[in-house]
Protein backbone atom coordinates (compact mmCIF):
# COMPACT_ATOMS: atom_id res chain seq x y z
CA UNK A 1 -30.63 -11.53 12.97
CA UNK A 2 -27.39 -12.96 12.05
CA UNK A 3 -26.55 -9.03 10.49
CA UNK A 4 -27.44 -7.63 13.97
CA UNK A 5 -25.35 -9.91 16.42
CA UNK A 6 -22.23 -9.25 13.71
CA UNK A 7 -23.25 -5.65 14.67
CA UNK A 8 -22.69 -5.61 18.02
CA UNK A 9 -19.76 -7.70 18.08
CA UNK A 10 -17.90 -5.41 15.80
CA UNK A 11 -19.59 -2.37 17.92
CA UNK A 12 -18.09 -4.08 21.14
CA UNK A 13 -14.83 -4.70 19.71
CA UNK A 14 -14.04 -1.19 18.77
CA UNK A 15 -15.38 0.62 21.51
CA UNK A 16 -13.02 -0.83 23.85
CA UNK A 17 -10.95 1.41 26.43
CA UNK A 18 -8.55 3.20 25.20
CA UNK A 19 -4.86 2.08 25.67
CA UNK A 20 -3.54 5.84 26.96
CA UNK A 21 0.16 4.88 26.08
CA UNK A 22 -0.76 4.35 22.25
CA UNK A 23 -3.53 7.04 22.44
CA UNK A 24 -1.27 10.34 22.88
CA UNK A 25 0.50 9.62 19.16
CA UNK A 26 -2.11 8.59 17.34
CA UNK A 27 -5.49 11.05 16.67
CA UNK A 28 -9.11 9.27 17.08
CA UNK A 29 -7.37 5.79 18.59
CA UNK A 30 -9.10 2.56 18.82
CA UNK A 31 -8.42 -0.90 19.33
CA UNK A 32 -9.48 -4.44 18.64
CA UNK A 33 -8.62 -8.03 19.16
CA UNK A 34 -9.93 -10.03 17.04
CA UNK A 35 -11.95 -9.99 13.51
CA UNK A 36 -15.67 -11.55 13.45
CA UNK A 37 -14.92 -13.81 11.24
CA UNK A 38 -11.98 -15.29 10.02
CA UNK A 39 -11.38 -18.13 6.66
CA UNK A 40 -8.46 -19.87 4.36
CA UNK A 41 -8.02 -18.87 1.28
CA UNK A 42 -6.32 -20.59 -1.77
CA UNK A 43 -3.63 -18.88 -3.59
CA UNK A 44 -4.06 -20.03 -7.64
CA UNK A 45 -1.30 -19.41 -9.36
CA UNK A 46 -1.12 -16.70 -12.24
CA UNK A 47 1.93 -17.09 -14.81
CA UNK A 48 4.90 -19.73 -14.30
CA UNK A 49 7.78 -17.44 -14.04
CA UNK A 50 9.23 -17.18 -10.98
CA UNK A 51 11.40 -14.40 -9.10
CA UNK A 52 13.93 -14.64 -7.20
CA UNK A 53 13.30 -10.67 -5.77
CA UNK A 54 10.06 -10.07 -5.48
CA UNK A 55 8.09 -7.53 -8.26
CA UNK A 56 6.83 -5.11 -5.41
CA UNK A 57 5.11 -2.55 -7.52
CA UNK A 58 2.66 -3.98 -10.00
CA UNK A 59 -1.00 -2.56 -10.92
CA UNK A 60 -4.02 -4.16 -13.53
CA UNK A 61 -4.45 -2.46 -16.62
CA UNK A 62 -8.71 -2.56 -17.74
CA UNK A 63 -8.29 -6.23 -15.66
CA UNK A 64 -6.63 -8.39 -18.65
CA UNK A 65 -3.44 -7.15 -18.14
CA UNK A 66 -0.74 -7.59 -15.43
CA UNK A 67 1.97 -4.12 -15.20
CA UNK A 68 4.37 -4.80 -13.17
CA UNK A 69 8.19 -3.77 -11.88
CA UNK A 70 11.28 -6.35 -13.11
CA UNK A 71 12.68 -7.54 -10.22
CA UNK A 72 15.43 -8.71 -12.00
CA UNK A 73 18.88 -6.93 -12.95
CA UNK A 74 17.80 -6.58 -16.74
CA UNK A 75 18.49 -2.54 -16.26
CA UNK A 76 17.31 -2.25 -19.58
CA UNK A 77 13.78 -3.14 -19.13
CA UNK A 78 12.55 -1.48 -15.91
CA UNK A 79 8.88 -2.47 -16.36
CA UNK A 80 6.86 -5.75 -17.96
CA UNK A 81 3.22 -6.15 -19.27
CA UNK A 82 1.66 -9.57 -18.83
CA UNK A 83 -1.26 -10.35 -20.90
CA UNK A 84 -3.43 -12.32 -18.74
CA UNK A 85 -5.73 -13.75 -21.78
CA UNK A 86 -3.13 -15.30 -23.59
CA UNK A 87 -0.05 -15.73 -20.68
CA UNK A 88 2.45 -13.76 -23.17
CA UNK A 89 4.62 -10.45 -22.09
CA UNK A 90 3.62 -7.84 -24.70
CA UNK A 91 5.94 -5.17 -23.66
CA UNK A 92 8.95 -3.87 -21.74
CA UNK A 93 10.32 -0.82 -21.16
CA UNK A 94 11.81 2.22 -18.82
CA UNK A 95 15.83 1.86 -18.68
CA UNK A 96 18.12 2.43 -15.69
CA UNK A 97 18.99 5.95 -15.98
CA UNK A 98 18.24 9.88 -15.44
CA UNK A 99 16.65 10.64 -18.67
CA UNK A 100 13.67 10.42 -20.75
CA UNK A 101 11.74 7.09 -19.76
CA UNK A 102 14.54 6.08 -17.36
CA UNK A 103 14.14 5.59 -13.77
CA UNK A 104 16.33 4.70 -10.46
CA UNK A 105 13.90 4.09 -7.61
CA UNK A 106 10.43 3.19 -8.43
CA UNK A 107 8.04 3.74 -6.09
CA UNK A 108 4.46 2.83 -7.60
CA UNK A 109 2.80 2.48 -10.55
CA UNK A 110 -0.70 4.23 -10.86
CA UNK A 111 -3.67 3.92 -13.32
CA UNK A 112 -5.56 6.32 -14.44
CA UNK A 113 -8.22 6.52 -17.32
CA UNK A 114 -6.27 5.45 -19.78
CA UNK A 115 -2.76 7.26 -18.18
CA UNK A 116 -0.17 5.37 -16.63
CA UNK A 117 1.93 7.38 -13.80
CA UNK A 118 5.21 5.87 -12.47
CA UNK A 119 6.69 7.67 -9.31
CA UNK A 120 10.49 7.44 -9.07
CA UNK A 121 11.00 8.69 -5.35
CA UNK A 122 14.94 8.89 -5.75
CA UNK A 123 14.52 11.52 -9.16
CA UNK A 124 11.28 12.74 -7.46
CA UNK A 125 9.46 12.82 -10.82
CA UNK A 126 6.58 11.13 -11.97
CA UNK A 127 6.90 9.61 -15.47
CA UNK A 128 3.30 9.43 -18.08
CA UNK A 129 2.43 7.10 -20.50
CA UNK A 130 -0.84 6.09 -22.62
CA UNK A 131 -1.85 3.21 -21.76
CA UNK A 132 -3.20 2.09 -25.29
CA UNK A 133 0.30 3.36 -27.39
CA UNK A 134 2.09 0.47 -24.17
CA UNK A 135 -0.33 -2.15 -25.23
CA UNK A 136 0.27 -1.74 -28.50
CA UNK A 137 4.03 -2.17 -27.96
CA UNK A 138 5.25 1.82 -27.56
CA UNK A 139 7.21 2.76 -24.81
CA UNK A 140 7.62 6.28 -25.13
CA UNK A 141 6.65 8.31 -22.76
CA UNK A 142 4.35 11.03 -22.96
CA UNK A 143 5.04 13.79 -20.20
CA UNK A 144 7.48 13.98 -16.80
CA UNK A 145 6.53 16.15 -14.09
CA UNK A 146 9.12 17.03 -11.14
CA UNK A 147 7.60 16.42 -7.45
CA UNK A 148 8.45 19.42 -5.16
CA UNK A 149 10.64 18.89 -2.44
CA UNK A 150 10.28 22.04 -0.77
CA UNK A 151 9.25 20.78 2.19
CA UNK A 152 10.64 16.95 2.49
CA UNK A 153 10.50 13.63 0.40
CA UNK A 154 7.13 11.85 -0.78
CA UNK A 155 7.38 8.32 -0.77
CA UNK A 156 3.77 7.31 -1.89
CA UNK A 157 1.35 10.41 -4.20
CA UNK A 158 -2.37 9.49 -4.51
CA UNK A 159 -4.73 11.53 -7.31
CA UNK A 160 -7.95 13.42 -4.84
CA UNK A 161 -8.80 15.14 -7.90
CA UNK A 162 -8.16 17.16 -11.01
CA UNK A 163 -6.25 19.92 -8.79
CA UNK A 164 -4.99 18.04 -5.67
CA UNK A 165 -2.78 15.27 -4.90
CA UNK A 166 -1.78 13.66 -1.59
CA UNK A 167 1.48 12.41 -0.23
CA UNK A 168 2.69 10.38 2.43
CA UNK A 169 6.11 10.76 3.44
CA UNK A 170 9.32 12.43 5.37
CA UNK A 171 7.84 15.86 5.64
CA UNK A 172 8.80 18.85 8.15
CA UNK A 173 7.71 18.30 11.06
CA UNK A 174 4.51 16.44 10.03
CA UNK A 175 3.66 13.22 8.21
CA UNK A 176 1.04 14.19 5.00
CA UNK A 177 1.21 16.56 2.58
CA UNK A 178 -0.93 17.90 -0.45
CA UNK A 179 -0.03 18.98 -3.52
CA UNK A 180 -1.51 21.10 -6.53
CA UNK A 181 -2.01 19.50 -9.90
CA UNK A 182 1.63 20.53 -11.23
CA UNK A 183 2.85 18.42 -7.65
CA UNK A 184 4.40 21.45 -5.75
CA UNK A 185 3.59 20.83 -2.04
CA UNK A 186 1.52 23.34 -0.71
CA UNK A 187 0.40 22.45 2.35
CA UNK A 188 1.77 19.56 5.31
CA UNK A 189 -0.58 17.89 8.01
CA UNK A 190 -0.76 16.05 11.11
CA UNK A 191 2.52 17.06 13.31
CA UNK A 192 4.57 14.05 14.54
CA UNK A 193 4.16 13.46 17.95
CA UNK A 194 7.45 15.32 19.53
CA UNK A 195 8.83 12.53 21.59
CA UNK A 196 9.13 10.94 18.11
CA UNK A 197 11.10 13.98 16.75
CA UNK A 198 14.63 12.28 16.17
CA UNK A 199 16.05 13.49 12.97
CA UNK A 200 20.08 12.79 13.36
CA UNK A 201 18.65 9.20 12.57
CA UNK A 202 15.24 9.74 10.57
CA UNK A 203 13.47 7.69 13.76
CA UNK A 204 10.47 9.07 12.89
CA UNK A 205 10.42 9.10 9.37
CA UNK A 206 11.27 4.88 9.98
CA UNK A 207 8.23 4.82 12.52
CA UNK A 208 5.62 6.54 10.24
CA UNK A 209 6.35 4.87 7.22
CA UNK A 210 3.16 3.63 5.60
CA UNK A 211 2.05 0.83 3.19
CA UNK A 212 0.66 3.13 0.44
CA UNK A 213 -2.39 5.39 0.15
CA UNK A 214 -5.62 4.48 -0.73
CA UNK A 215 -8.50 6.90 -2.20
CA UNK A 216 -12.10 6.30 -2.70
CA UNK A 217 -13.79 8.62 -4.46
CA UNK A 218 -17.60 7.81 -3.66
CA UNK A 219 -16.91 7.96 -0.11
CA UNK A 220 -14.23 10.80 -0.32
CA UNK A 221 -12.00 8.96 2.14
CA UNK A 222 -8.31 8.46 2.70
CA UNK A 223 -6.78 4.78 4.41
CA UNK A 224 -2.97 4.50 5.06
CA UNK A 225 -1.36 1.58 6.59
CA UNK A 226 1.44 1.72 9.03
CA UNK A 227 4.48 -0.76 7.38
CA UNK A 228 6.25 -0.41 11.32
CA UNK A 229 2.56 -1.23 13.14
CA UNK A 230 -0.65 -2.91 13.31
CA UNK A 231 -2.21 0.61 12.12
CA UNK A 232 -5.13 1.44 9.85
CA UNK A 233 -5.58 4.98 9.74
CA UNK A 234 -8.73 6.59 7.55
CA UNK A 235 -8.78 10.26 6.96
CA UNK A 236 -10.57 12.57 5.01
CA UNK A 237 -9.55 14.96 2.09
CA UNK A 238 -8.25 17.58 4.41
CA UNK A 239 -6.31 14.44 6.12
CA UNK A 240 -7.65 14.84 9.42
CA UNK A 241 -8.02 11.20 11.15
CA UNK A 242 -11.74 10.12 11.56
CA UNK A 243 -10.22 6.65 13.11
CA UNK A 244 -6.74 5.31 14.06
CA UNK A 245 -7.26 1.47 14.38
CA UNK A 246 -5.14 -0.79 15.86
CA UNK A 247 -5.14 -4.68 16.40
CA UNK A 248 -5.38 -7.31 16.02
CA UNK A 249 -1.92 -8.24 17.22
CA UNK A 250 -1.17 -4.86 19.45
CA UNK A 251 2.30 -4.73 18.07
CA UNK A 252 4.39 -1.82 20.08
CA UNK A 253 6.30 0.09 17.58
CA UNK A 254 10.19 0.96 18.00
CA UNK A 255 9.96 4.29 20.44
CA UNK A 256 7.78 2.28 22.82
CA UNK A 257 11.35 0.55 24.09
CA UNK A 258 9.34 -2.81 23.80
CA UNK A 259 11.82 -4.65 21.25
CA UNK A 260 15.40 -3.26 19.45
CA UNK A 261 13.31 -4.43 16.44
CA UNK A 262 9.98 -3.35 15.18
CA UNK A 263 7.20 -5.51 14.46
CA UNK A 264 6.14 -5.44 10.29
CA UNK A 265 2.46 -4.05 9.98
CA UNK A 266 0.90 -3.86 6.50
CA UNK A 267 2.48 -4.34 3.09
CA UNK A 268 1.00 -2.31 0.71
CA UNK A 269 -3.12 -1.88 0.73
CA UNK A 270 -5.67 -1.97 -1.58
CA UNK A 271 -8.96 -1.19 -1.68
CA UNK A 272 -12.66 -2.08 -3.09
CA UNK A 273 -15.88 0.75 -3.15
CA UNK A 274 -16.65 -0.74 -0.06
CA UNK A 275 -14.25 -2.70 1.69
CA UNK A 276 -10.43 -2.42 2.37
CA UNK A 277 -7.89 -4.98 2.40
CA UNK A 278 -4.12 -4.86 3.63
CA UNK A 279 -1.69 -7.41 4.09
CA UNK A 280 -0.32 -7.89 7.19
CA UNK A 281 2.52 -9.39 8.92
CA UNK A 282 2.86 -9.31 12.98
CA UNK A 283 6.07 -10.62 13.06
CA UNK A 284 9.69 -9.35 14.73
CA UNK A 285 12.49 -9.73 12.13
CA UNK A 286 15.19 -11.72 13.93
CA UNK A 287 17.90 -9.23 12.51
CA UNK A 288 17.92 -6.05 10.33
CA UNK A 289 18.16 -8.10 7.08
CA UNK A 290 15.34 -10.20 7.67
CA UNK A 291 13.36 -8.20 5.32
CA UNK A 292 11.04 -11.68 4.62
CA UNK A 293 9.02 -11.32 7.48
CA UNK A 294 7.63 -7.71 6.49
CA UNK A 295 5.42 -9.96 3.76
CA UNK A 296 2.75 -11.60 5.62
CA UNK A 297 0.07 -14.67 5.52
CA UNK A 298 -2.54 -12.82 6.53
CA UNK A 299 -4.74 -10.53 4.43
CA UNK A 300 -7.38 -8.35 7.32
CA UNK A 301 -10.52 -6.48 5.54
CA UNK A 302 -11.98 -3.28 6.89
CA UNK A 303 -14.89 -1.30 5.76
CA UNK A 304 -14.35 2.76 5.44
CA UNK A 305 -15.51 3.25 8.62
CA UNK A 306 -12.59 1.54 9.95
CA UNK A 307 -14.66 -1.25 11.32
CA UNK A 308 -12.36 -5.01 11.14
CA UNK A 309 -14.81 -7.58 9.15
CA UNK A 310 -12.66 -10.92 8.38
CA UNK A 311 -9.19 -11.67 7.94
CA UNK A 312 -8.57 -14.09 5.56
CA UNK A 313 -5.43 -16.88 6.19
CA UNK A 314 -3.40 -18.55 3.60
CA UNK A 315 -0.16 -20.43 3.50
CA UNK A 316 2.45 -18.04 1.59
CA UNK A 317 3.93 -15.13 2.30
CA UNK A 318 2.40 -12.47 0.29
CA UNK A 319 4.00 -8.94 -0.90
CA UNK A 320 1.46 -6.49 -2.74
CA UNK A 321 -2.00 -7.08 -3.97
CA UNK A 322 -4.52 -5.18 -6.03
CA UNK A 323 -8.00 -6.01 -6.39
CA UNK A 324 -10.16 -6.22 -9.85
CA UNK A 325 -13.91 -5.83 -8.36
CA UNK A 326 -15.36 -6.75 -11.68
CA UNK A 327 -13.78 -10.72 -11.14
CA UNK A 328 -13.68 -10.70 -7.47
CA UNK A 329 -10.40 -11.59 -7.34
CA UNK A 330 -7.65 -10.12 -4.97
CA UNK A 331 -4.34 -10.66 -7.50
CA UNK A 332 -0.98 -10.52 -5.24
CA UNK A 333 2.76 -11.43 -5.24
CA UNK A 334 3.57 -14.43 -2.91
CA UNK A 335 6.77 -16.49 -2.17
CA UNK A 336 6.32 -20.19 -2.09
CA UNK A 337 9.94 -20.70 -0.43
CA UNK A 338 11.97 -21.23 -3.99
CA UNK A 339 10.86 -18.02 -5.68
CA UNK A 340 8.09 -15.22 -5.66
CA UNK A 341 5.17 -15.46 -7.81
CA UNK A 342 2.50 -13.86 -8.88
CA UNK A 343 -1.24 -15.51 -8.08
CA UNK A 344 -4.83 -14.60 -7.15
CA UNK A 345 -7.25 -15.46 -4.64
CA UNK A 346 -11.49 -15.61 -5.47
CA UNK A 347 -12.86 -13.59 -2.95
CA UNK A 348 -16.59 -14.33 -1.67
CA UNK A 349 -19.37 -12.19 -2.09
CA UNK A 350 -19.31 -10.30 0.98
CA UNK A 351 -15.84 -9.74 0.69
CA UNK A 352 -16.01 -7.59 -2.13
């Protein structure tokens, strides 16, 4: 019973009318107001260094281990593994630099069987290493592969399969493209909406900038958060929209003329077989340096449908997460007003 009432609140919620001023940018639009259910949730603590930038690209290695950027000004060690069994860094590696295992911009870091990719969007290459020759203290790395630029700048690359990749990015004129397994773009997808179309400034590039790119493989399904928006978009593997959802807050970004400053949407997402989970912010930065607010207290949970199930409340501002399914745990980087950390947070069972 209780399974069918969540049903039609969730059903009610989504079909609501269609805001027509948000509806002609966005393909498939819905809203919502609320979640079903909402709860607090405990950060615990994970390793007693703290940061005074925060790491903003980190990943879990077979779930014992903790890769992650140094936010630091050490240019000579780019990248850190924590070992989460015994609390120790076991490695670090990837220089400041143009050249073999040297990097400038890092943009994520991406497992992969037992293949570690790092994405540096300012050289546009992506950088390989074994993951077992890193744990065992190596730091070579195995292969580089340039990113085509042909026809505009990836920011985030996500693995469909063993001949296709998919980008989100700058991109002429639209907002996705795909690429073939050696990462030339070959095709681009979903125009930006002309009114939008302001390139002396890169306005659109600023107002379709998204939180990442998940892929599930079961389910064959892409979801993108919007960082400028309260914006969950899911698409499929020839990235057309199945559902553009927004809410809870109803944030108007920039080219709306609502504010001179655009609300923060999602950080960067991550996602479960089932479930997905992005944090979000729904605040205004006061100026254009306060980048703070852009790491919210909120973490909101969708399914792959698109449908909103809980968002879960804490009290710390929290930057990127990733989730290990096997220990139902949700581990993120949060800032408890002196420095940024990095913690966890047990997730229930119907959370995962």
């Amino acid at each position: 019973m209780r399974f069918v009432s969540l049903f039609i609140i969730i059903s009610l919620l989504m079909s609501c009318s269609k805001d027509k001023r948000n509806a002609q940018y966005f393909e498939n639009y819905h809203q919502f107001s609320s979640f079903p259910e909402e709860r607090y949730a405990e950060i615990q603590p994970l390793m007693h260094e703290g940061f005074n930038l925060p790491p903003f690209y980190f990943t879990l290695i077979f779930n014992n281990y903790l890769i992650f950027e140094n936010s630091s000004n050490d240019k000579e060690t780019m990248i850190q593994i924590y070992n989460m069994n015994n609390g120790t860094i076991i490695n670090k590696f990837g220089r400041q630099g143009q050249g073999e295992g040297e990097f400038l911009g890092i943009k994520f870091l991406n497992v992969d069987s037992n293949a570690l990719g790092i994405y540096d969007v300012t050289l546009c290459r992506i950088t390989y290493y074994t993951i077992d020759k890193l744990l065992s203290g190596f730091s070579k790395p195995d292969s580089m592969k340039k990113v085509s630029t042909d026809f505009g700048i990836p920011y985030f690359i996500q693995k469909i399969d063993s001949n296709r990749y998919v980008a989100s990015g700058m991109f002429h004129p639209n907002r996705y493209a795909i690429l073939d397994r050696n990462l030339n773009i070959i095709s681009t997808h979903l125009p930006v909406p002309q009114k939008l179309l302001d390139l002396a400034n890169n306005k659109y590039t600023y107002s379709f900038y998204h939180a990442g790119i998940l892929y599930n493989d079961s389910l064959k399904r892409l979801a993108v958060g919007m960082t400028t928006y309260d914006m969950l978009q899911i698409l499929n593997t020839d990235i057309e929209v199945i559902k553009s959802v927004h809410g809870p807050d109803h944030n108007f970004p920039d080219w709306t003329g609502k504010q001179k400053l655009s609300p923060e949407g999602y950080s960067p997402l991550t996602g479960s077989t089932h479930k997905i989970y992005g944090v979000y912010s729904g605040e205004t930065p006061s100026t254009i340096n306060d980048w703070i607010k852009s790491f919210g207290k909120n973490i909101h949970i969708f399914d792959w449908e698109g449908r909103p199930l809980k968002r879960i409340r804490t009290d710390y501002r929290i930057g990127n997460i990733v989730i290990s399914e096997s220990q139902k745990r949700l581990y993120l980087v949060y800032y408890d007003e002196e420095y940024f950390r990095f913690g966890y947070i047990e997730l229930l069972e119907d959370e995962i």
